[in-house]
N, C-alpha and C. Protein backbone atom coordinates (compact mmCIF):
# COMPACT_ATOMS: atom_id res chain seq x y z
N UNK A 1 0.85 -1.19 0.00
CA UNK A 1 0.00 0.00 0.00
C UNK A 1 0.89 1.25 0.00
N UNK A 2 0.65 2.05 -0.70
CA UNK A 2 1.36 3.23 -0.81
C UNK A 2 0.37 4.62 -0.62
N UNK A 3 1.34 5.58 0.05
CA UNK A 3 0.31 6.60 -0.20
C UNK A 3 0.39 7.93 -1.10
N UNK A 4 -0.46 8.22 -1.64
CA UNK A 4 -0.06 9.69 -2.84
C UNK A 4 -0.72 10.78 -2.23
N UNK A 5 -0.04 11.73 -2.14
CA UNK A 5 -0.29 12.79 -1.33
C UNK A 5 -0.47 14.01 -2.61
N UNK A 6 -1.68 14.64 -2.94
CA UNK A 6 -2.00 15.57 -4.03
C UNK A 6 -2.01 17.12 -3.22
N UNK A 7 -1.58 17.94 -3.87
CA UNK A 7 -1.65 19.66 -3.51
C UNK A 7 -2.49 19.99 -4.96
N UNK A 8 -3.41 20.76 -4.65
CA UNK A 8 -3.55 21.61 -5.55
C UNK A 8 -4.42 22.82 -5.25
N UNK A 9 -4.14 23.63 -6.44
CA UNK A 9 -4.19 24.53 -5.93
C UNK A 9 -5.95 25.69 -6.25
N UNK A 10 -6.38 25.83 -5.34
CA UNK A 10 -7.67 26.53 -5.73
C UNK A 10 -7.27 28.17 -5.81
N UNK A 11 -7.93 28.15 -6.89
CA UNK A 11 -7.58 29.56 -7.96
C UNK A 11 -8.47 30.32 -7.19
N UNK A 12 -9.72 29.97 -6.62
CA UNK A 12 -10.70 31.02 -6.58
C UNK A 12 -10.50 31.80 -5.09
N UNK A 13 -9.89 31.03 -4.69
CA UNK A 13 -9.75 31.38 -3.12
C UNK A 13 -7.48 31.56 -2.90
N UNK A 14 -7.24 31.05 -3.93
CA UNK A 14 -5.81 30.80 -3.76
C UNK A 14 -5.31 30.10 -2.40
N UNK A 15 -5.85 29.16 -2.09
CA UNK A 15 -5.85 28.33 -0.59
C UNK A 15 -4.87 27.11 -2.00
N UNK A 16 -4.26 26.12 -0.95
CA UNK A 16 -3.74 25.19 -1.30
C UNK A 16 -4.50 23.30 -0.22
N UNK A 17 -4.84 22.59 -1.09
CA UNK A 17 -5.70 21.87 -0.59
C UNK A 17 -4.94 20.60 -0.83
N UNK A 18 -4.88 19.55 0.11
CA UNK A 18 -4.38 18.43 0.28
C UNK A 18 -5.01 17.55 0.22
N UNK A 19 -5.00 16.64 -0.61
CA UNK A 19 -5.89 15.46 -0.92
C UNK A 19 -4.78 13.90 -0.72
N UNK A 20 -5.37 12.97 -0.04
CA UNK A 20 -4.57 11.62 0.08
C UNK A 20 -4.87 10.77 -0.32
N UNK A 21 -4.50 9.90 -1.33
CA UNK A 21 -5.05 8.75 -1.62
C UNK A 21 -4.44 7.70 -1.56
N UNK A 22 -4.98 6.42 -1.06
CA UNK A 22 -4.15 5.23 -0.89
C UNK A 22 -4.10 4.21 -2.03
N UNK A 23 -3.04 3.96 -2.68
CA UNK A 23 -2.96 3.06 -4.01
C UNK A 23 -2.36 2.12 -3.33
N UNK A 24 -3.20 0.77 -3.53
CA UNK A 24 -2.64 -1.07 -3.22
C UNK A 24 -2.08 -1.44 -5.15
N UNK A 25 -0.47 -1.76 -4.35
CA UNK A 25 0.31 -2.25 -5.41
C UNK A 25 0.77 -1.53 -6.50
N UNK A 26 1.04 -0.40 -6.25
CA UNK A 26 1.36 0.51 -7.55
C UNK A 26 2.34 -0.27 -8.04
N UNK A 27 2.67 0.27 -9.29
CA UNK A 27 3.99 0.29 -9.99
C UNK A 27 4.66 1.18 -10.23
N UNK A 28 5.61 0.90 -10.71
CA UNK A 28 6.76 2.49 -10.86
C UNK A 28 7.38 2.64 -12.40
N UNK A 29 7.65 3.68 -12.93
CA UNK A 29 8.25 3.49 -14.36
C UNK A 29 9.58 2.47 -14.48
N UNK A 30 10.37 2.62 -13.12
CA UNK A 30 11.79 1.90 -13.30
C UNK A 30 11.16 0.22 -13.54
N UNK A 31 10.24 -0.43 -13.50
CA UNK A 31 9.87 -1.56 -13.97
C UNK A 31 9.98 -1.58 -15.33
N UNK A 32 9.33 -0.54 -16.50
CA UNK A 32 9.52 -1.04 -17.38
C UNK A 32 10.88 -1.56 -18.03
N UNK A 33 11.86 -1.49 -17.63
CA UNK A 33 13.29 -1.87 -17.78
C UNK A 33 13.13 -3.04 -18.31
N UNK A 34 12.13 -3.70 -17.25
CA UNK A 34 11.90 -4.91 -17.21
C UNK A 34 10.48 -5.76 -18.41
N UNK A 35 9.79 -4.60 -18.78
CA UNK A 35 8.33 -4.99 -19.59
C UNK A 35 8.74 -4.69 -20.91
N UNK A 36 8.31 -5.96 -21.96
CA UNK A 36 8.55 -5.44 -23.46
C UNK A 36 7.05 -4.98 -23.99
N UNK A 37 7.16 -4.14 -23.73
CA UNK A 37 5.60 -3.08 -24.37
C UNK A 37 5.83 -3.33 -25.86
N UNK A 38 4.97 -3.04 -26.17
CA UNK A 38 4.30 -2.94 -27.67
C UNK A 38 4.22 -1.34 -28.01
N UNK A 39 5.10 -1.10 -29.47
CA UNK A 39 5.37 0.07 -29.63
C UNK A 39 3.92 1.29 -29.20
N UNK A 40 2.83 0.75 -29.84
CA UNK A 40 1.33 1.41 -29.74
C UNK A 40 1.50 1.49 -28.08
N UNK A 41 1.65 0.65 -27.14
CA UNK A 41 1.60 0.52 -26.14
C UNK A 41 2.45 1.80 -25.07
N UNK A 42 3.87 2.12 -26.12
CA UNK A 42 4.78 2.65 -25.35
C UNK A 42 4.50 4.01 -26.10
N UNK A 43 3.83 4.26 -27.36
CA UNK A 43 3.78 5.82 -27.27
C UNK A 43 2.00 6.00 -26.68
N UNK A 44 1.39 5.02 -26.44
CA UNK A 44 0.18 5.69 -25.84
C UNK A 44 0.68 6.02 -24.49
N UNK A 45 1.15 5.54 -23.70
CA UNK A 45 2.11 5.67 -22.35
C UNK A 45 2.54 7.49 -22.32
N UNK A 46 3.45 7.40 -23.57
CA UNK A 46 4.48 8.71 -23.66
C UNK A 46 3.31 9.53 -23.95
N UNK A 47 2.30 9.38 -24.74
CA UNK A 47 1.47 10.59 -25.18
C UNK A 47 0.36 10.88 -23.64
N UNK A 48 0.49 10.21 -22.88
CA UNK A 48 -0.44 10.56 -21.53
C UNK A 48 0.52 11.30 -20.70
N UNK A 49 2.04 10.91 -20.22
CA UNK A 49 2.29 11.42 -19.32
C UNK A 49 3.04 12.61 -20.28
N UNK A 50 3.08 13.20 -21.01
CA UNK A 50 3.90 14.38 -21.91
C UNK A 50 2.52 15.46 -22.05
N UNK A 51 1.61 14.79 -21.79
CA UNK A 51 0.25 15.52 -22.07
C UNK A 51 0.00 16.22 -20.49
N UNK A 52 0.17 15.16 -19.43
CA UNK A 52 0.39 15.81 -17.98
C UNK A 52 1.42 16.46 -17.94
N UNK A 53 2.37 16.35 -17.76
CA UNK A 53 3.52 16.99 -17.97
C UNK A 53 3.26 18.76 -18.60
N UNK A 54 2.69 18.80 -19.65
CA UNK A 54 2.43 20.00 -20.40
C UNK A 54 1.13 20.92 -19.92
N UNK A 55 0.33 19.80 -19.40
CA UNK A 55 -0.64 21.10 -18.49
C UNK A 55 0.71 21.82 -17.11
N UNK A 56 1.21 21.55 -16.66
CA UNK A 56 2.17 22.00 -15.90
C UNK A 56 2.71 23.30 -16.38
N UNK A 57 3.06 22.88 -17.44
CA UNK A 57 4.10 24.16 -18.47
C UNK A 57 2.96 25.32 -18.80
N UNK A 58 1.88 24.93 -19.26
CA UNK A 58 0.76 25.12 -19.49
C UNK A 58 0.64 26.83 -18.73
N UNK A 59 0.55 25.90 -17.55
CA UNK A 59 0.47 27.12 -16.40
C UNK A 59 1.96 28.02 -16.11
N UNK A 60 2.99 27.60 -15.97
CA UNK A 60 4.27 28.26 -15.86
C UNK A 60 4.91 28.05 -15.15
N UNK A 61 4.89 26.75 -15.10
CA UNK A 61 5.71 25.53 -13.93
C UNK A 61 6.02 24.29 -14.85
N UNK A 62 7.38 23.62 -13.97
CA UNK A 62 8.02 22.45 -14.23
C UNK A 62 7.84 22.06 -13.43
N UNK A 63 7.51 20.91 -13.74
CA UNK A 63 7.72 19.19 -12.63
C UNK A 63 8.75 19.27 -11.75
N UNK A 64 10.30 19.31 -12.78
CA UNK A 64 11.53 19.29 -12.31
C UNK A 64 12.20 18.03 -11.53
N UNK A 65 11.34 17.33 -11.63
CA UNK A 65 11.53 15.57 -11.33
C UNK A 65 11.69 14.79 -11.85
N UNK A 66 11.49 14.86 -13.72
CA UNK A 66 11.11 13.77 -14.20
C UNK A 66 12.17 12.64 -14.42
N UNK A 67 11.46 11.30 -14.54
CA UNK A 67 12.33 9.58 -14.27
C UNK A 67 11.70 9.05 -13.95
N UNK A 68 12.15 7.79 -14.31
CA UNK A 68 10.98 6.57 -14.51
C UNK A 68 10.64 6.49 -12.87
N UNK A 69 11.83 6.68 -11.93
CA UNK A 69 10.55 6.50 -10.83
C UNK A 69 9.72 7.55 -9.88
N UNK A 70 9.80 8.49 -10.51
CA UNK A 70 8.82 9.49 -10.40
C UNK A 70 7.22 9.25 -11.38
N UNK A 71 7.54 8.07 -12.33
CA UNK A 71 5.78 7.73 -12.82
C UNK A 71 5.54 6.56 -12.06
N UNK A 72 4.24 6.84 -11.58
CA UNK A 72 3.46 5.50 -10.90
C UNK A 72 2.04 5.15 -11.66
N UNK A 73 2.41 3.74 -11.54
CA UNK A 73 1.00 3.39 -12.18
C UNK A 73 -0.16 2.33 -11.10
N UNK A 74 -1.51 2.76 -11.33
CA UNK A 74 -2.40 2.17 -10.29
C UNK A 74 -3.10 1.61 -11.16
N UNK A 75 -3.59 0.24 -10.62
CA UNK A 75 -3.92 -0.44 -11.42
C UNK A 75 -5.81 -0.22 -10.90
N UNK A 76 -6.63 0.05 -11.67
CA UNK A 76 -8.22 -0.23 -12.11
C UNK A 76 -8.57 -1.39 -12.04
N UNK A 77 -8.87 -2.36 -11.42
CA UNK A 77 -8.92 -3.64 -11.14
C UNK A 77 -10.62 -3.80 -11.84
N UNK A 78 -11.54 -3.00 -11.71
CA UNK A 78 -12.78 -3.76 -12.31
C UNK A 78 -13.11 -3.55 -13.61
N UNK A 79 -12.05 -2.63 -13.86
CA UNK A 79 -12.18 -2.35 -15.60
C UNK A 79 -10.66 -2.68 -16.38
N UNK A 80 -9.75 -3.28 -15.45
CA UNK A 80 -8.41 -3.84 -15.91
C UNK A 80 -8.08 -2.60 -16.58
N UNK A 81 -7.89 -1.17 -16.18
CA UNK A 81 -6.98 -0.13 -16.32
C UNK A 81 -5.68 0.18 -15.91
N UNK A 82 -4.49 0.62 -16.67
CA UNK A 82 -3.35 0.65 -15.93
C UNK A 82 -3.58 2.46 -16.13
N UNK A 83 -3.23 3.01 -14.92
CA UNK A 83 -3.16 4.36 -14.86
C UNK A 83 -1.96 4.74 -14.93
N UNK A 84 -1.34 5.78 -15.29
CA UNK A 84 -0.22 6.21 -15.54
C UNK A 84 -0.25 7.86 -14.54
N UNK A 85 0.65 8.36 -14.10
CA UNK A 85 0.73 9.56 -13.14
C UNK A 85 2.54 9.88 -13.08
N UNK A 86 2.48 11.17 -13.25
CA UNK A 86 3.83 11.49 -12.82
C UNK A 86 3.83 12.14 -11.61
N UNK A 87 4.71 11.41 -10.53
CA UNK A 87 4.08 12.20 -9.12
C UNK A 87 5.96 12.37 -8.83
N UNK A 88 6.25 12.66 -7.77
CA UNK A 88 7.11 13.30 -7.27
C UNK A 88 7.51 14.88 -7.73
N UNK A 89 6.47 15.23 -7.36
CA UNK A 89 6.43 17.05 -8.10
C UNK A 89 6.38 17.27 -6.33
N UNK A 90 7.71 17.52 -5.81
CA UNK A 90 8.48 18.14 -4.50
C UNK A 90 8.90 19.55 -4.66
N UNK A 91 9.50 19.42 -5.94
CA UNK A 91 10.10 21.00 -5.75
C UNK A 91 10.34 21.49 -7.63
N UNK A 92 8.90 21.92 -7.55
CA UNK A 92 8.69 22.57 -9.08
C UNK A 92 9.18 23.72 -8.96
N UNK A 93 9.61 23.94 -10.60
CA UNK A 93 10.55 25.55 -10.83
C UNK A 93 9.63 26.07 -11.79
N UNK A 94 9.65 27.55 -11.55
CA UNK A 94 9.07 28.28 -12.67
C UNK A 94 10.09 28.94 -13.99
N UNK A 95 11.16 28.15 -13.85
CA UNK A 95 12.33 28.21 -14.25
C UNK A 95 11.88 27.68 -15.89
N UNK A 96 12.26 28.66 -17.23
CA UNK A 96 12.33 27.94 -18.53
C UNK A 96 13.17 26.79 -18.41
N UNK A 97 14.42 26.85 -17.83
CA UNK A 97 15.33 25.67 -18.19
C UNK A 97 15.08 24.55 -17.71
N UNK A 98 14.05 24.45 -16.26
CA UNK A 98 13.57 23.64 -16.02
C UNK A 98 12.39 22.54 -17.07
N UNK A 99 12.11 23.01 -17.64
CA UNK A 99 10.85 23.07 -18.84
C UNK A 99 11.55 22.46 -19.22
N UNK A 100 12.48 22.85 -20.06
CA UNK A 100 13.60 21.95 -20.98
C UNK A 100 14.10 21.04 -20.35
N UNK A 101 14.69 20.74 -19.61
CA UNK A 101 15.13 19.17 -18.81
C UNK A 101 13.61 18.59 -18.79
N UNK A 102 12.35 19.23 -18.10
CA UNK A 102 11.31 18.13 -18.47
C UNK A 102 11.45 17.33 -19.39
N UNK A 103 10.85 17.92 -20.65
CA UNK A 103 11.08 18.25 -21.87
C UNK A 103 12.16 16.82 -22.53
N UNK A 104 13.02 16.83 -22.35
CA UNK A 104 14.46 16.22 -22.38
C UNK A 104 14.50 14.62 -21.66
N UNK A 105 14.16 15.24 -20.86
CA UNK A 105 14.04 13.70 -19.72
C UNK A 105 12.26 12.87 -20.18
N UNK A 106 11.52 13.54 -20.64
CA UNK A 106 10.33 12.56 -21.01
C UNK A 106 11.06 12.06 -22.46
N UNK A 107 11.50 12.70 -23.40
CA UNK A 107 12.20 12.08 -24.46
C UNK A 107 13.12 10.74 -24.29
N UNK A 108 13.67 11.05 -23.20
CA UNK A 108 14.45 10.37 -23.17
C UNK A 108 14.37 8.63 -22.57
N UNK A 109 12.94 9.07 -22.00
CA UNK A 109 12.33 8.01 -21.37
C UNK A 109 11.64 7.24 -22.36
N UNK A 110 10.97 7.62 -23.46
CA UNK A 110 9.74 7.57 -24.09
C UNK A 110 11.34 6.51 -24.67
N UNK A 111 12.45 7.18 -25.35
CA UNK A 111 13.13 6.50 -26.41
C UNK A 111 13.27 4.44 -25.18
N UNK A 112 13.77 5.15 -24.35
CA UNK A 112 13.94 3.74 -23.73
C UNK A 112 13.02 2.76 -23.79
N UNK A 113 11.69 3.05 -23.85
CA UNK A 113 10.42 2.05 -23.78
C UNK A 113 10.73 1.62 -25.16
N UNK A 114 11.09 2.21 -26.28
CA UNK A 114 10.29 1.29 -27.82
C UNK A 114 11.80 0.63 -28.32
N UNK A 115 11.37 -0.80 -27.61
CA UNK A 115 12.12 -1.80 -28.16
C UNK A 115 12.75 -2.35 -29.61
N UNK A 116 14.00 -2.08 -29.63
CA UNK A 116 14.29 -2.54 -30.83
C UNK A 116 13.58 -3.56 -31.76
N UNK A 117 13.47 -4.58 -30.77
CA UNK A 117 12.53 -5.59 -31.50
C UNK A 117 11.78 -5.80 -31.59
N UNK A 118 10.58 -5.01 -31.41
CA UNK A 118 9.36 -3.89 -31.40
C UNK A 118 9.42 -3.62 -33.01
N UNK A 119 10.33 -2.37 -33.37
CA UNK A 119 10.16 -1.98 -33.79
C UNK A 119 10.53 -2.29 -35.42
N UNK A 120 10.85 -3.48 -35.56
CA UNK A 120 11.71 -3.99 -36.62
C UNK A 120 10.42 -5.09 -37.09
N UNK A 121 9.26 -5.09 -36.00
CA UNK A 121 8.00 -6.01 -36.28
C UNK A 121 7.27 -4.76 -37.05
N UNK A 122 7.78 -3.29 -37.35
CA UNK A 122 6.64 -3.13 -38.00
C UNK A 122 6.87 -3.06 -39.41
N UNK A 123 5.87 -2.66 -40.21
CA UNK A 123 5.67 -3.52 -41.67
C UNK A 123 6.89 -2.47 -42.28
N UNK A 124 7.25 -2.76 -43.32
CA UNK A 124 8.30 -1.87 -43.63
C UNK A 124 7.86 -1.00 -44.83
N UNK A 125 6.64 -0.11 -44.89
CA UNK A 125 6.38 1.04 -45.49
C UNK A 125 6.72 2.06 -43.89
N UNK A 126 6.31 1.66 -42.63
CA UNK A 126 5.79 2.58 -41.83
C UNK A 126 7.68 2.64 -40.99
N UNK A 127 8.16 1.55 -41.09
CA UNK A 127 9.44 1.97 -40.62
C UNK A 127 10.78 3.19 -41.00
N UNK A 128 10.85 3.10 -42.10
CA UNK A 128 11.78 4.34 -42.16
C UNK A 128 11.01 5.70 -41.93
N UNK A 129 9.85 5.89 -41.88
CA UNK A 129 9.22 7.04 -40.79
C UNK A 129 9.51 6.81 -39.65
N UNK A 130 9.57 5.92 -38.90
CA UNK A 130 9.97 5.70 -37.36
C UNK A 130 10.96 5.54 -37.04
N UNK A 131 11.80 5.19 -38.05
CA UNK A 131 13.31 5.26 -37.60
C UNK A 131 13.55 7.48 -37.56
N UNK A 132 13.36 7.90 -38.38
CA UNK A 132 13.42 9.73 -38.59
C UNK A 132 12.71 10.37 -37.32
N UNK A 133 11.42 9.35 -36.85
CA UNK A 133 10.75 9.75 -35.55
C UNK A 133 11.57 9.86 -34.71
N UNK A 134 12.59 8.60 -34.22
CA UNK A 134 13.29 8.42 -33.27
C UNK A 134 14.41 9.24 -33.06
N UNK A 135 14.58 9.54 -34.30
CA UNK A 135 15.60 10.52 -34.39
C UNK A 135 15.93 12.11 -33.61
N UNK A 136 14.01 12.54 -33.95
CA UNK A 136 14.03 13.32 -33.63
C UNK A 136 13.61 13.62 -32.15
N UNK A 137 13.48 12.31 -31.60
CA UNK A 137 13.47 11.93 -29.75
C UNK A 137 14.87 11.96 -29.80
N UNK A 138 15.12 11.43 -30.30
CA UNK A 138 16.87 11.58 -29.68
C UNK A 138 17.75 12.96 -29.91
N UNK A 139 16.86 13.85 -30.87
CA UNK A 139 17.81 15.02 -30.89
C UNK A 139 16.64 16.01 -29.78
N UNK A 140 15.82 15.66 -29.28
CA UNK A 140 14.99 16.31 -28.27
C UNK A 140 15.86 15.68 -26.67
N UNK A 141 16.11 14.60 -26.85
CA UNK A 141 16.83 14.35 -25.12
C UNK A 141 18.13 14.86 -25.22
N UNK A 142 18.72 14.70 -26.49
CA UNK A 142 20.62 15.18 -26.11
C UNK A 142 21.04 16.26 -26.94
N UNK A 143 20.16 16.95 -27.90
CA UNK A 143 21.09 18.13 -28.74
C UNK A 143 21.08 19.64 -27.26
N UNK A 144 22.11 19.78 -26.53
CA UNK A 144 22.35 20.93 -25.95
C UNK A 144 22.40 22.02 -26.86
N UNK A 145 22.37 22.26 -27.96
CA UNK A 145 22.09 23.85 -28.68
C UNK A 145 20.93 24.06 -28.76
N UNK A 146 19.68 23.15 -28.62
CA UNK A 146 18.33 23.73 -28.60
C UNK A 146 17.57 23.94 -27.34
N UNK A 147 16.84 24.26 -27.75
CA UNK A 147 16.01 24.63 -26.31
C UNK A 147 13.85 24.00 -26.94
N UNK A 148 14.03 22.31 -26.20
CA UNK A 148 13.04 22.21 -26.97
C UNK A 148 11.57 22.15 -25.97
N UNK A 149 10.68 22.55 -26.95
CA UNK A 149 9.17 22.85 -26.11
C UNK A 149 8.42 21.57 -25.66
N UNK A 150 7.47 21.70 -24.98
CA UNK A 150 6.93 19.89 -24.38
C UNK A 150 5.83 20.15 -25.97
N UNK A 151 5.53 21.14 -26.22
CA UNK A 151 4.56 21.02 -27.40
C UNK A 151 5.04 20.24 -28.50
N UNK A 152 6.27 20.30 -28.54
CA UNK A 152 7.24 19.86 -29.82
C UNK A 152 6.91 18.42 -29.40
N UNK A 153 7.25 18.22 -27.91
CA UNK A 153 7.49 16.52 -27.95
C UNK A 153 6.04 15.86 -28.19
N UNK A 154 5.19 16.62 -27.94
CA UNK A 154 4.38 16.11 -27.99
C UNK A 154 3.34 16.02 -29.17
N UNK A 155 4.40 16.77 -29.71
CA UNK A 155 3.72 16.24 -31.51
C UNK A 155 4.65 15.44 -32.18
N UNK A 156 5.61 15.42 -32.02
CA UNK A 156 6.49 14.47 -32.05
C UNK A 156 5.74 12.46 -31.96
N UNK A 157 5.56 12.93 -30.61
CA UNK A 157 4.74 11.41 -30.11
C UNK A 157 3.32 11.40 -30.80
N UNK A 158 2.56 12.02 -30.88
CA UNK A 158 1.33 12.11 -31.49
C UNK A 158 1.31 12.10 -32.99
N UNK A 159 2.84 12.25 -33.71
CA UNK A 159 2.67 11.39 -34.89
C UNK A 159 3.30 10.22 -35.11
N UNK A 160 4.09 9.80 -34.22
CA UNK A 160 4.48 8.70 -33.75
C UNK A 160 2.71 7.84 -33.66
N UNK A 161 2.41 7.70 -32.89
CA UNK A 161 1.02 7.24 -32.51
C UNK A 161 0.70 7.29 -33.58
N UNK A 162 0.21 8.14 -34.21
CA UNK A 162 -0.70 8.06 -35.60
C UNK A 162 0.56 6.92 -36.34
N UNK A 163 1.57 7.00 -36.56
CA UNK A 163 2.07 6.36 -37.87
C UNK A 163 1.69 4.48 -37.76
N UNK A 164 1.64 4.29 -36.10
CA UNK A 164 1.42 2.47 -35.51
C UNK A 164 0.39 2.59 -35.73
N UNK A 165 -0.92 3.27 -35.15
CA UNK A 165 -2.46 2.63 -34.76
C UNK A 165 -3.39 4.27 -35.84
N UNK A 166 -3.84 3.37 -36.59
CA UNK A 166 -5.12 4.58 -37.12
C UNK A 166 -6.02 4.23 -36.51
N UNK A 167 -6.14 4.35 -35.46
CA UNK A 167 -7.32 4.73 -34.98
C UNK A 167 -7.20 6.08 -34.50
N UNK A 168 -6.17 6.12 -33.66
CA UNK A 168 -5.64 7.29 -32.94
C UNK A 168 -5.72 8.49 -34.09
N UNK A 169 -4.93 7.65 -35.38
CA UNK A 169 -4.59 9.09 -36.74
C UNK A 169 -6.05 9.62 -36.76
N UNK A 170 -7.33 8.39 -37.11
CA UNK A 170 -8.64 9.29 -37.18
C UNK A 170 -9.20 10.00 -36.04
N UNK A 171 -9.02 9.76 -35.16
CA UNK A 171 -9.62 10.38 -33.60
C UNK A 171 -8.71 12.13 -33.76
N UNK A 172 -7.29 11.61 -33.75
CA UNK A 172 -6.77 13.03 -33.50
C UNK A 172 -6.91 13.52 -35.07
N UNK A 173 -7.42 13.58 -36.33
CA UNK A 173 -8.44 13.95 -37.44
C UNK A 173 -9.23 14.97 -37.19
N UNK A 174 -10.02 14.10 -36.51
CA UNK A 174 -11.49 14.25 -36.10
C UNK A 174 -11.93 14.65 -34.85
N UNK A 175 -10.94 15.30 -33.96
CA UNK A 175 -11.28 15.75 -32.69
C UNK A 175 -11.53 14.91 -31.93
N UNK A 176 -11.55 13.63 -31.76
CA UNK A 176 -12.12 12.92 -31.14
C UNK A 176 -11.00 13.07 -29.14
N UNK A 177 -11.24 11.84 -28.43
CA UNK A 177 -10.41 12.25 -27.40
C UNK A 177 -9.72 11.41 -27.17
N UNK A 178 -8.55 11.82 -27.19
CA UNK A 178 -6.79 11.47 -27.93
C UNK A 178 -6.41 10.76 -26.38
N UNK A 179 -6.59 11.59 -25.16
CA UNK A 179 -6.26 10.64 -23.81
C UNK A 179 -6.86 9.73 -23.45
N UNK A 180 -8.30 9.10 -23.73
CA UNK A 180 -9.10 8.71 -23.59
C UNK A 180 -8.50 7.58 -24.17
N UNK A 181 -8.59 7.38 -25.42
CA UNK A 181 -8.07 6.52 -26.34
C UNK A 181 -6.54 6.14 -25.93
N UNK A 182 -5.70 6.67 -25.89
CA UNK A 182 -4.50 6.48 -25.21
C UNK A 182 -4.02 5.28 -24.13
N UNK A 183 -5.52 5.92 -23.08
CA UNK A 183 -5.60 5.46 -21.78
C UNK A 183 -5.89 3.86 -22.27
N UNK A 184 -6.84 3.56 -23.47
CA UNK A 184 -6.89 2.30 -23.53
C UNK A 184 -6.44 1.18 -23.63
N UNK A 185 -5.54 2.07 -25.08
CA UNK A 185 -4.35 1.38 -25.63
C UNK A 185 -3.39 0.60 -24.64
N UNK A 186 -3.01 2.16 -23.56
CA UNK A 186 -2.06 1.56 -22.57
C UNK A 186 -2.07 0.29 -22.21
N UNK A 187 -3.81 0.66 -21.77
CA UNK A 187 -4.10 -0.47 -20.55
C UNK A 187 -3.91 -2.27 -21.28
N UNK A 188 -4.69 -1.99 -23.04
CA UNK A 188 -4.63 -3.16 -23.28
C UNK A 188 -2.88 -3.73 -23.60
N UNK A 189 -2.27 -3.02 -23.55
CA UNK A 189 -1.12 -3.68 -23.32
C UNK A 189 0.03 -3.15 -22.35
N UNK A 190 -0.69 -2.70 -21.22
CA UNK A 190 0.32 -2.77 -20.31
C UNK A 190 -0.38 -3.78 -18.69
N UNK A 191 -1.32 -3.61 -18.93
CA UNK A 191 -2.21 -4.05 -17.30
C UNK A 191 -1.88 -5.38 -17.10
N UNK A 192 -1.99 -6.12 -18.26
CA UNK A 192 -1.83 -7.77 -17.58
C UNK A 192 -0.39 -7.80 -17.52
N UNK A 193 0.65 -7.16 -18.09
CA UNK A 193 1.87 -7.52 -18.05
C UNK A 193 2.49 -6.65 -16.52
N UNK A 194 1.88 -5.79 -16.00
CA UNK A 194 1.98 -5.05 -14.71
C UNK A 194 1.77 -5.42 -13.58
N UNK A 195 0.65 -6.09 -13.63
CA UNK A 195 -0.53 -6.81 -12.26
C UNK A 195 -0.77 -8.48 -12.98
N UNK A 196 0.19 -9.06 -13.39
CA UNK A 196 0.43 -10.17 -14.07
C UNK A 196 -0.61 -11.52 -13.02
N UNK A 197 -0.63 -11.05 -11.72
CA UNK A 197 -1.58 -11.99 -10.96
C UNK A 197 -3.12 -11.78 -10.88
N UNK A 198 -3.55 -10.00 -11.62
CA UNK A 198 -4.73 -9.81 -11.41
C UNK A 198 -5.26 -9.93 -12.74
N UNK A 199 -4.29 -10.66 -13.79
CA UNK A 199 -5.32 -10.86 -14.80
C UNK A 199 -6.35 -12.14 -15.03
């Protein structure tokens, strides 16, 4: 049992409010080291927590934490959901450069999840686009002459996503809702391999 301790913050009153919740059996990102996700699997992952991540920036704050074990995941047991959360937000900066190490460090994470041998299963019209994708994750975690935006990464990943699963390409088309869908993907291929006894 673990416990997650939430701040946030009410605008209308500017009070700061503490919420606790108790999660049985989380997981942590430093597991996936250990999980061979499915590429669809590992950018629906990257496109949820880069999407949290960016309401942050959003407002004019960094995380300033980010690493795999700063994401926890709770598992939805009656609808077999794996939730995804980036928590260890201790000591956020309103700092740009902070933004950029976000920024940098979700890239850099996202590249670690999509398995080589993942990615060599996909059909080979859609691969040399994903090899140029990766590329440009990898010049988002290590080129020091830029200064890159979470918006960038996150179109980055969101055509990533579109290039594996059209479903996602028609939803994000068509307005449809891109986390929602995400959230599913995850779950169908991350939950049984996470909570491997609760499937």
């Amino acid at each position: 049992m673990t416990t997650l301790h939430k701040v946030i913050l009410d605008t209308n009153t500017g009070s700061l409010l503490l919420f606790s919740e108790f999660i049985d059996d989380p997981k942590f990102g430093a597991q996936l080291a250990e999980v061979d996700l499915h590429v669809d699997g590992a950018l629906a992952l990257a496109f949820l927590i880069t999407r949290q991540v960016a309401l942050l920036h959003e407002n004019g704050m960094a995380h300033n934490n980010v690493h795999p074990g700063a994401l926890l995941f709770k598992a939805a047991t009656e609808t077999h959901m794996a939730q995804p959360a980036m928590i260890g937000l201790v000591e956020p900066s309103l700092a740009f450069e902070a933004m950029i190490a976000d920024t940098r460090a979700i890239a850099a994470m996202v590249l670690s999840w999509l398995r080589p041998a993942r990615i060599l299963q996909l059909n080979a019209r859609t691969r040399p686009h994903f090899d140029a994708l990766r590329s440009r994750l990898t010049m988002i975690a290590t080129d020091r002459n830029a200064a890159p935006r979470i918006d960038e990464l996150l179109a980055v990943i969101s055509d990533g996503f579109a290039l594996v699963d059209f479903n996602f390409s028609v939803l994000r088309d068509s307005g449809g809702d891109l986390e929602e869908y995400a959230q599913l993907v995850l779950s169908h291929r991350a939950y049984h391999v996470l909570w491997p006894e609760l499937h």
